[in-house]
Protein backbone atom coordinates (compact mmCIF):
# COMPACT_ATOMS: atom_id res chain seq x y z
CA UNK A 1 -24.12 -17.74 -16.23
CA UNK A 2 -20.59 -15.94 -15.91
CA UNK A 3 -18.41 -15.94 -12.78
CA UNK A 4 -17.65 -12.84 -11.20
CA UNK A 5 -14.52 -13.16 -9.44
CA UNK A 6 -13.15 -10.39 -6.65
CA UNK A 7 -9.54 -9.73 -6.76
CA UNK A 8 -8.02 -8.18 -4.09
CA UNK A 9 -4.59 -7.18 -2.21
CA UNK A 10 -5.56 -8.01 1.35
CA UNK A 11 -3.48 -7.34 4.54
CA UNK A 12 -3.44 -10.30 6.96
CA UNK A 13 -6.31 -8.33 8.78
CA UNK A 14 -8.88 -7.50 6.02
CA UNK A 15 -7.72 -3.90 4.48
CA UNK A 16 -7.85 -3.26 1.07
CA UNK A 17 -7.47 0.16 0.95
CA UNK A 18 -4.73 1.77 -0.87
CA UNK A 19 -2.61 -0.51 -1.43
CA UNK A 20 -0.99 0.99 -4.37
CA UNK A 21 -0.64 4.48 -3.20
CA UNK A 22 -3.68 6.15 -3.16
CA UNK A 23 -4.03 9.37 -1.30
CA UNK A 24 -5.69 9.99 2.47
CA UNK A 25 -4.89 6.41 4.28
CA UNK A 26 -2.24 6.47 6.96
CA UNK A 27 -1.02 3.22 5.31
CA UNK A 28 -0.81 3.82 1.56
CA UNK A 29 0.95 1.88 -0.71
CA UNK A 30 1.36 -1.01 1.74
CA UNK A 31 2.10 -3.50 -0.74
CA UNK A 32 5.55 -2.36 -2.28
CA UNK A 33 6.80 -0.78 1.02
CA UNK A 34 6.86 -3.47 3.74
CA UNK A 35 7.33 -6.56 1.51
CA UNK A 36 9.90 -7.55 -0.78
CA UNK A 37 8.71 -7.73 -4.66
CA UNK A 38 8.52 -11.44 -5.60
CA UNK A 39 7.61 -11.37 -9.15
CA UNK A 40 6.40 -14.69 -8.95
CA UNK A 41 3.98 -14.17 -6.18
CA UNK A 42 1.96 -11.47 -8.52
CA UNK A 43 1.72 -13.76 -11.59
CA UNK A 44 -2.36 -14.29 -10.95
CA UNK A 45 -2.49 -10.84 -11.79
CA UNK A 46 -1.23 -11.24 -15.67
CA UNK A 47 -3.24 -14.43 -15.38
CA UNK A 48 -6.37 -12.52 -14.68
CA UNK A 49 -6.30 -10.73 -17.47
CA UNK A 50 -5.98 -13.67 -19.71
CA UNK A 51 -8.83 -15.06 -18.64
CA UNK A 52 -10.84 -12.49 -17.65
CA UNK A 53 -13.94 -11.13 -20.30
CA UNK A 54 -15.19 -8.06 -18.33
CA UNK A 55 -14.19 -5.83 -15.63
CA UNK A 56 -16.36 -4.48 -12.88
CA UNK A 57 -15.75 -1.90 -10.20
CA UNK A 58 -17.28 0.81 -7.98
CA UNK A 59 -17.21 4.29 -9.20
CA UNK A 60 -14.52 5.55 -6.41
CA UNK A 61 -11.88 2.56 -8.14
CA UNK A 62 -13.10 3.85 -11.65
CA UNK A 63 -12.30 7.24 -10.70
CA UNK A 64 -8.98 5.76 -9.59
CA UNK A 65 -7.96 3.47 -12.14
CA UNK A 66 -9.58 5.29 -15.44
CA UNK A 67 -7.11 8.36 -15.31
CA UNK A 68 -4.07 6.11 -15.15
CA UNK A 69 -4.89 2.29 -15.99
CA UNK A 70 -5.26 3.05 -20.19
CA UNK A 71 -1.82 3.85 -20.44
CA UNK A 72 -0.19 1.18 -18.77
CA UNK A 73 1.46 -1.43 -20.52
CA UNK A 74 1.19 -3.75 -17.65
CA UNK A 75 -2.82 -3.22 -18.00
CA UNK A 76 -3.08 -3.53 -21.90
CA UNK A 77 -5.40 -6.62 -21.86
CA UNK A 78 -8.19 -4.68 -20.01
CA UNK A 79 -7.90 -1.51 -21.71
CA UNK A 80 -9.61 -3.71 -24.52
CA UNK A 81 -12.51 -5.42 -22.76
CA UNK A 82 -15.70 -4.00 -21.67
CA UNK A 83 -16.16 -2.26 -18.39
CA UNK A 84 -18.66 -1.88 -16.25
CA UNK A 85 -19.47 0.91 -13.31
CA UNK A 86 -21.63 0.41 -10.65
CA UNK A 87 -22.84 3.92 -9.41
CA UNK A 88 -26.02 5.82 -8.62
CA UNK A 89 -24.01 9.28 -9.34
CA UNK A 90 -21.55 8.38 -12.41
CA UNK A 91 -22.99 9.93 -15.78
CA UNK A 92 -21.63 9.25 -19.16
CA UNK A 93 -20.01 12.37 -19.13
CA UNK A 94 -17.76 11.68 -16.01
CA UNK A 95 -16.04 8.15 -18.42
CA UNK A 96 -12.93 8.42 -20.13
CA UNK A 97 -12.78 8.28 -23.41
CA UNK A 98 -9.26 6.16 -23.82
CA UNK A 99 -10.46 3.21 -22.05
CA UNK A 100 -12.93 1.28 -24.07
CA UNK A 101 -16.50 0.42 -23.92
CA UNK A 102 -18.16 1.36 -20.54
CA UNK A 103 -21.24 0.70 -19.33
CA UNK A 104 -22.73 2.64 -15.72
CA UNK A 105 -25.01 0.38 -13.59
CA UNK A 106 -27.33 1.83 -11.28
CA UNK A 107 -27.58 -1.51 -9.24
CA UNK A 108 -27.31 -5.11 -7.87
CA UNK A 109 -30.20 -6.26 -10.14
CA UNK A 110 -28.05 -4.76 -12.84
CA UNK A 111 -25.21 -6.61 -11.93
CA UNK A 112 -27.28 -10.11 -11.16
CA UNK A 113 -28.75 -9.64 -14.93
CA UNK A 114 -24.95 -9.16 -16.55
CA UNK A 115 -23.86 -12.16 -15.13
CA UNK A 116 -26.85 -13.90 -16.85
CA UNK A 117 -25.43 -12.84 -19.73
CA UNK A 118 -23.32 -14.79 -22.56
CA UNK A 119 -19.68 -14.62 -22.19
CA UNK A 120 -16.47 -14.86 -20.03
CA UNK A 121 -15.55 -14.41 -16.42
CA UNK A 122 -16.37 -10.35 -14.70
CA UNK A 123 -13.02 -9.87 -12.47
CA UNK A 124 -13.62 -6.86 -9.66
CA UNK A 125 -10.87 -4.91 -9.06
CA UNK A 126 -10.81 -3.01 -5.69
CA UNK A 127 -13.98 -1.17 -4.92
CA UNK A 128 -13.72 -2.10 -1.17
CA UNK A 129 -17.81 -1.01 -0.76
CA UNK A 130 -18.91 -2.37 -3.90
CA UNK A 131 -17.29 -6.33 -3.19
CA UNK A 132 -19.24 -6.33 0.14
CA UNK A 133 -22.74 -5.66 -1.47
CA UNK A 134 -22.26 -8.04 -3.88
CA UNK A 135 -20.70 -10.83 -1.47
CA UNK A 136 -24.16 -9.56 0.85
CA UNK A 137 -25.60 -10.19 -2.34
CA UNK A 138 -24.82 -14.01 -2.81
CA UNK A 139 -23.05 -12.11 -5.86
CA UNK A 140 -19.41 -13.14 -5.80
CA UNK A 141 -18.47 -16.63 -6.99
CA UNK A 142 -14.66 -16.93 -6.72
CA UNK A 143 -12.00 -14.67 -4.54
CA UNK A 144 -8.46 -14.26 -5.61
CA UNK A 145 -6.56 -12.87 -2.57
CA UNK A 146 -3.11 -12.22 -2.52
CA UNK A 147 -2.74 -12.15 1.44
CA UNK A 148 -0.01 -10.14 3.10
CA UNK A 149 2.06 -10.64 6.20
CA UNK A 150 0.42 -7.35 7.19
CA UNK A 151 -1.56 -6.13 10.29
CA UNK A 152 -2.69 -2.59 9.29
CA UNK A 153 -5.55 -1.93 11.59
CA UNK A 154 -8.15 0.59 10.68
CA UNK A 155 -8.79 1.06 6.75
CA UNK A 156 -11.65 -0.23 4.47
CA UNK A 157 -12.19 -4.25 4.89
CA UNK A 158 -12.99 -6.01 2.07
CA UNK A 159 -15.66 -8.53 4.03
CA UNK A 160 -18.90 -6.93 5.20
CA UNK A 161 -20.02 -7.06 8.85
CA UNK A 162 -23.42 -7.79 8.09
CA UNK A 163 -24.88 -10.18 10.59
CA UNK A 164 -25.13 -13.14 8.24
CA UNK A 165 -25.21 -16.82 7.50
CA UNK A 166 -22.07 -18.56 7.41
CA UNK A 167 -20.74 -18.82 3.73
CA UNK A 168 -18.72 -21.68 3.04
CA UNK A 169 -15.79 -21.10 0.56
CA UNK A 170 -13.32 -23.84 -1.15
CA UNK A 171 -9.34 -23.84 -1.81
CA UNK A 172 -9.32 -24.58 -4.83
CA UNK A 173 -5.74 -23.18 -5.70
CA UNK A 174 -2.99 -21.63 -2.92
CA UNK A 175 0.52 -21.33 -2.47
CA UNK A 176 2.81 -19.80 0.02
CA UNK A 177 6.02 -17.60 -1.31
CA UNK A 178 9.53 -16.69 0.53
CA UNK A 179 8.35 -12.98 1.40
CA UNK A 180 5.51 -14.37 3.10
CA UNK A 181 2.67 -13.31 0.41
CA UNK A 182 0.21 -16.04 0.24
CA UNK A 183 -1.88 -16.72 -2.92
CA UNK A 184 -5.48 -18.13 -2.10
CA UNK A 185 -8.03 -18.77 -4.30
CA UNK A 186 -11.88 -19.43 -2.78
CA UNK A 187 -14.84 -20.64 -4.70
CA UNK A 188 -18.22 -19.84 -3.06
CA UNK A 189 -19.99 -22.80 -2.41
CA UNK A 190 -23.82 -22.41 -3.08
């Protein structure tokens, strides 16, 4: 069975959205303008690409990343690997053709039978809607965070609200660096 792992910039309050820049949210680009760049604090990020097999995402972060993500350097190791697109609207049409194998799934079951699959760990890059179906899901095995000193208020949460069990996650790897970012890492306990 392969991991899928969410990945996610998270203010100190939940948001996720835009934190690179992405049009329409009062907060955009969050990451790069209230903290100081600690290049240290972002190496998880190379590391994830290392180790990572597959990518998955949501169709609004594919629509996002696709145009731009192929032709940067910084991204090279997942220009390579497969990719996969969870969307009910997405046709093979609407995929770039610069960005290597895609595949479009229409649903969870989809995404429960890839991870019973043969390979490497599926990393999930943004797609705010998309990681709280699959955490609803029992989905998600392992969260990356990179947690920042941040209280931004409204904006898309990367947790679900759904009136749920408690879910019981591990530390299994954290550290704390000098412009406050914190690195956690969280395996779901089953």
């Amino acid at each position: 069975m392969r991991t899928l792992i969410s990945t996610a910039f998270i203010s100190l309050d939940g948001v996720v959205e835009a934190p690179g820049g992405e049009t329409g949210y009062r907060n955009a680009g969050w990451t790069f303008k209230h903290v100081e760049f600690l290049p240290e604090a972002f190496e998880i990020k190379g590391r994830e690409q290392k180790e990572a097999a597959a990518m998955l995402m949501g169709r609004i972060s594919y629509e996002a990343f696709s145009p731009v993500w192929p032709g940067m350097a910084e991204f090279a190791d997942y220009k390579v690997m497969p990719k996969y697109v969870v969307s009910t609207t997405l046709t093979e049409g609407d995929l770039v053709s610069d960005w290597g194998e895609t595949v479009i799934l229409r649903s969870l079951d989809e995404v429960a039978a890839l991870k019973e699959t043969e390979g490497g760990p599926i990393i999930v890059h943004g797609s705010a809607s998309l990681n709280r179906s699959l955490a609803d899901a029992g989905l998600i095995d392992r969260y990356h965070l990179l947690v920042f000193p941040l209280l931004l208020g409204a904006g898309k949460r990367l947790f679900s609200a759904t009136d749920k069990d408690a879910q019981k996650l591990e530390l299994v790897e954290h550290e704390v660096y000098a412009n406050g970012l914190q690195k956690n890492v969280f395996d779901v306990v089953r």
